[in-house]
C-alpha atoms as a PDB file:
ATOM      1  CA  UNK A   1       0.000   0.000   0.000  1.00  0.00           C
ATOM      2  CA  UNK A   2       2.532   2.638   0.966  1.00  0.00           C
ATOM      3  CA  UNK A   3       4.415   2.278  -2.465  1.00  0.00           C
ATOM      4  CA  UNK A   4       1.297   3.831  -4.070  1.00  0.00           C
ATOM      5  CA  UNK A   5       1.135   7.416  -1.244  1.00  0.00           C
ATOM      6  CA  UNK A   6       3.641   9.181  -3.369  1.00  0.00           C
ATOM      7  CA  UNK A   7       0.917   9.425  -6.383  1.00  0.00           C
ATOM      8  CA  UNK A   8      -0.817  11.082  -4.071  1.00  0.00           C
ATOM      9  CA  UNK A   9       1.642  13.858  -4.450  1.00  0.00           C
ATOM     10  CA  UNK A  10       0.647  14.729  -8.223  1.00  0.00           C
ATOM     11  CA  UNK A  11      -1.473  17.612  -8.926  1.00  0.00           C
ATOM     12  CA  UNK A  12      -2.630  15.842 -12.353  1.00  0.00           C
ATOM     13  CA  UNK A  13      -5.396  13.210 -12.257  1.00  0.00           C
ATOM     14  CA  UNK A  14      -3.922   9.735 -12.196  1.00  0.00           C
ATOM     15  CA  UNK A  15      -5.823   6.304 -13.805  1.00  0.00           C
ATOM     16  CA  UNK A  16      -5.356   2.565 -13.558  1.00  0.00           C
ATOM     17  CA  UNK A  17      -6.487  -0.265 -15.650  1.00  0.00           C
ATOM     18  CA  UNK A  18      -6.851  -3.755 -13.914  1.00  0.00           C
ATOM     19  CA  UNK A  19      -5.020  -6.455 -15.157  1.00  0.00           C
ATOM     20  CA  UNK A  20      -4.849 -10.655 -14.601  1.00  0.00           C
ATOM     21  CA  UNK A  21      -3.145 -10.537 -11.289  1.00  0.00           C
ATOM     22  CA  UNK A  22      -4.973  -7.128 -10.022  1.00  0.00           C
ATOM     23  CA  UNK A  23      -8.424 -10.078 -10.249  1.00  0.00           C
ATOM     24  CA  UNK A  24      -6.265 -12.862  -8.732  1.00  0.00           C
ATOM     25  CA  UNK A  25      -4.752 -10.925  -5.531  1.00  0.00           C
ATOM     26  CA  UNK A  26      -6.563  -9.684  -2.650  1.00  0.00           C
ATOM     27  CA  UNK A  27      -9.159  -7.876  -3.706  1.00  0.00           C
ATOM     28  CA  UNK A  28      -9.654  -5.717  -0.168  1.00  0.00           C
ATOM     29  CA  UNK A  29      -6.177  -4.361  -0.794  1.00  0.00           C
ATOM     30  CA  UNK A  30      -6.911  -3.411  -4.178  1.00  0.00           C
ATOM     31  CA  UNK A  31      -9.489  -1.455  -2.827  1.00  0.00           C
ATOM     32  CA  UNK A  32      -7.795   0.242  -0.268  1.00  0.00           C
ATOM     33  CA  UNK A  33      -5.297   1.450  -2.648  1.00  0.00           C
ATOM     34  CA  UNK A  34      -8.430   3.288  -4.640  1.00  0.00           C
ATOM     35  CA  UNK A  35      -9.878   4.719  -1.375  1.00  0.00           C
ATOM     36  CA  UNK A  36      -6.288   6.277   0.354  1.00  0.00           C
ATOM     37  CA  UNK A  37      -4.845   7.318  -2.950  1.00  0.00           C
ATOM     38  CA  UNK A  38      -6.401   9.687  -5.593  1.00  0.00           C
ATOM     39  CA  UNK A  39      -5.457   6.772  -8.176  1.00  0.00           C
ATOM     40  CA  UNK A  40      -9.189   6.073 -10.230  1.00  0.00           C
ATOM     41  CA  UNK A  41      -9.597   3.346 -11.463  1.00  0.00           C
ATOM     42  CA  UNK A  42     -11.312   3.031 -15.456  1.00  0.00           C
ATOM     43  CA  UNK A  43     -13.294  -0.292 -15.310  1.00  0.00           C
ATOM     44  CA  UNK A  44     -14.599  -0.205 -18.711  1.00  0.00           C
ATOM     45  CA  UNK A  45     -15.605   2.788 -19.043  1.00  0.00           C
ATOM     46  CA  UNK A  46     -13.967   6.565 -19.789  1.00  0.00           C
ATOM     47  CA  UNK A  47     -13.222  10.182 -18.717  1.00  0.00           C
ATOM     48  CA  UNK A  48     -12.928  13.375 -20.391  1.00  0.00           C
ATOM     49  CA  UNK A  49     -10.225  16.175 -19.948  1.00  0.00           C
ATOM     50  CA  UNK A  50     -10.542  19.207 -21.626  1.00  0.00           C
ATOM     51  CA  UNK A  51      -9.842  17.645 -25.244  1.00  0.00           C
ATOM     52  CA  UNK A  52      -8.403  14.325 -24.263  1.00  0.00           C
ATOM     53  CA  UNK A  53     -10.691  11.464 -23.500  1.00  0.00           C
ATOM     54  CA  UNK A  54      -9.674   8.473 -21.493  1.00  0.00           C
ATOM     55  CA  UNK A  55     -10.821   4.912 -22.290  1.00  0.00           C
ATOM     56  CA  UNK A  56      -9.750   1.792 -19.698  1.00  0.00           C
ATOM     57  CA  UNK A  57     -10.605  -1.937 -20.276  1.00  0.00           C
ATOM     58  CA  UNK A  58     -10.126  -4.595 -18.053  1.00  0.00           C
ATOM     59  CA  UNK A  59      -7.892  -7.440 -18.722  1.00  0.00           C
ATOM     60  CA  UNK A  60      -9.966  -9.686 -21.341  1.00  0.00           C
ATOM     61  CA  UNK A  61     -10.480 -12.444 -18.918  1.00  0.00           C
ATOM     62  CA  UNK A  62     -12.242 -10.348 -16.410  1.00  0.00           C
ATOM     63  CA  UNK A  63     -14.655  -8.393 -18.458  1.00  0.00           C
ATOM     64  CA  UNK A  64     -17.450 -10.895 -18.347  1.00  0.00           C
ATOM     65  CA  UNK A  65     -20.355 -11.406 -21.110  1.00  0.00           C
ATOM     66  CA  UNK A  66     -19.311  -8.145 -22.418  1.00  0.00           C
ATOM     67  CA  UNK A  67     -17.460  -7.531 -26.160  1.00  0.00           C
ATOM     68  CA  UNK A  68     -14.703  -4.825 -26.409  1.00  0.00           C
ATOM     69  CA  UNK A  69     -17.304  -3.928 -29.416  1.00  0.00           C
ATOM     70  CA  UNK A  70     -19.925  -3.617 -26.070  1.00  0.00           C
ATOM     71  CA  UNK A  71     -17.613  -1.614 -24.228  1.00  0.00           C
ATOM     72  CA  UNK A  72     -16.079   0.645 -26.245  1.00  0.00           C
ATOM     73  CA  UNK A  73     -19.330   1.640 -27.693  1.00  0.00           C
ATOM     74  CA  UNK A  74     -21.042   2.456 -24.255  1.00  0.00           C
ATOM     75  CA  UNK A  75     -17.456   3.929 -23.282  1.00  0.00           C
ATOM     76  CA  UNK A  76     -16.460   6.714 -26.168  1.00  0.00           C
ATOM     77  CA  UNK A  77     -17.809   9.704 -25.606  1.00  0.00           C
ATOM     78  CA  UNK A  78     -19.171  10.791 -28.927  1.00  0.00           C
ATOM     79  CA  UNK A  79     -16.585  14.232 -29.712  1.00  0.00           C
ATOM     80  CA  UNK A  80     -14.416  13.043 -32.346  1.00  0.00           C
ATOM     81  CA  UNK A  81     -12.966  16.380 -31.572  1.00  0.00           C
ATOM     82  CA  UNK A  82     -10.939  15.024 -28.130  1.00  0.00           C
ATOM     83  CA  UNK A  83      -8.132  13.365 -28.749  1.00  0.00           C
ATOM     84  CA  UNK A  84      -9.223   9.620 -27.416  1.00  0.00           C
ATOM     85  CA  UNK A  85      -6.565   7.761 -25.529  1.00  0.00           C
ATOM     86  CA  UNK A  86      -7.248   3.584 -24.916  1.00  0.00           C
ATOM     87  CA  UNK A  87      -5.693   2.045 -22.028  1.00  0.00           C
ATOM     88  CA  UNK A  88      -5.777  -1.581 -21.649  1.00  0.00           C
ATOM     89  CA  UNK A  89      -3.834  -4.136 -19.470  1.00  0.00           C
ATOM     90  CA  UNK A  90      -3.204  -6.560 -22.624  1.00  0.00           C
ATOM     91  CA  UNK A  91      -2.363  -4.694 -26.400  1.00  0.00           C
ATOM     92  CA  UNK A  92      -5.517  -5.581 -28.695  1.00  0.00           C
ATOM     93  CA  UNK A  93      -5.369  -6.315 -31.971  1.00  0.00           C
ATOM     94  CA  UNK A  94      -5.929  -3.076 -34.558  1.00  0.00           C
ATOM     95  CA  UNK A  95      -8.710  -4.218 -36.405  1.00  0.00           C
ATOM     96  CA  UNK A  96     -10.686  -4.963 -33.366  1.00  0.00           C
ATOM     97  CA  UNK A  97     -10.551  -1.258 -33.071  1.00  0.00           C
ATOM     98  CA  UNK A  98     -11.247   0.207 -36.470  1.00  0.00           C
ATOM     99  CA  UNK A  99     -14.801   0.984 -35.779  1.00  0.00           C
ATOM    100  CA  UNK A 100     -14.015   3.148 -33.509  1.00  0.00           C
ATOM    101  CA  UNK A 101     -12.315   6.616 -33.105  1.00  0.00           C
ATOM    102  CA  UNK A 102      -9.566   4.893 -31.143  1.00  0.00           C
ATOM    103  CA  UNK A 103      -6.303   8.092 -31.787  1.00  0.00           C
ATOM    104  CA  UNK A 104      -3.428   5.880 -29.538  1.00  0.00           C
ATOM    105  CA  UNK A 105      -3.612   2.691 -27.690  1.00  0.00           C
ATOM    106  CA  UNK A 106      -1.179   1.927 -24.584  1.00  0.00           C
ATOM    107  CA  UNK A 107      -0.992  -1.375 -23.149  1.00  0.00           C
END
């Protein structure tokens, strides 16, 4: 837990993705780590700032029922004028993503 406290020293909004192991550990430290830092955490869904928009997905095992298709079209805020930034835990293949106004994926 304390090797997260430092991000609490950023003025700037900080996000996390979950990954594999982030499912497998203890989940009521996970949680802890949410509620004492100002870390968010983007479950499938996204945020906008100012002209940038935010997208983070799960790790593939751990998103259920759901599609990427399902989530990314609930998730993207319809401005193709923000810049639209896709975070996942795992890098996803391009043409999964050419439907939609996906600018820069980091994984």
């Amino acid at each position: 837990m304390n090797a997260f406290l430092p991000f609490n020293q950023l003025t700037m909004p900080v996000f996390a993705t979950l990954g594999n192991h982030d499912h497998m550990g203890n989940q009521d430290v996970l949680h802890e780590i949410f509620e004492k830092t100002n870390i968010t955490p983007l479950r499938n869904h996204s945020v906008a700032i100012h002209e940038l928009q935010i997208v983070g997905i799960d790790d593939k095992t751990y998103r259920g029922e759901h599609t990427l298709h399902d989530i990314l079209s609930k998730s993207i805020i319809p401005d193709e004028e923000k810049f639209t930034l896709l975070v996942t835990h795992q890098p996803l293949h391009l043409k999964k993503l050419d439907q939609h106004p996906i600018d820069l994926e980091l994984a």
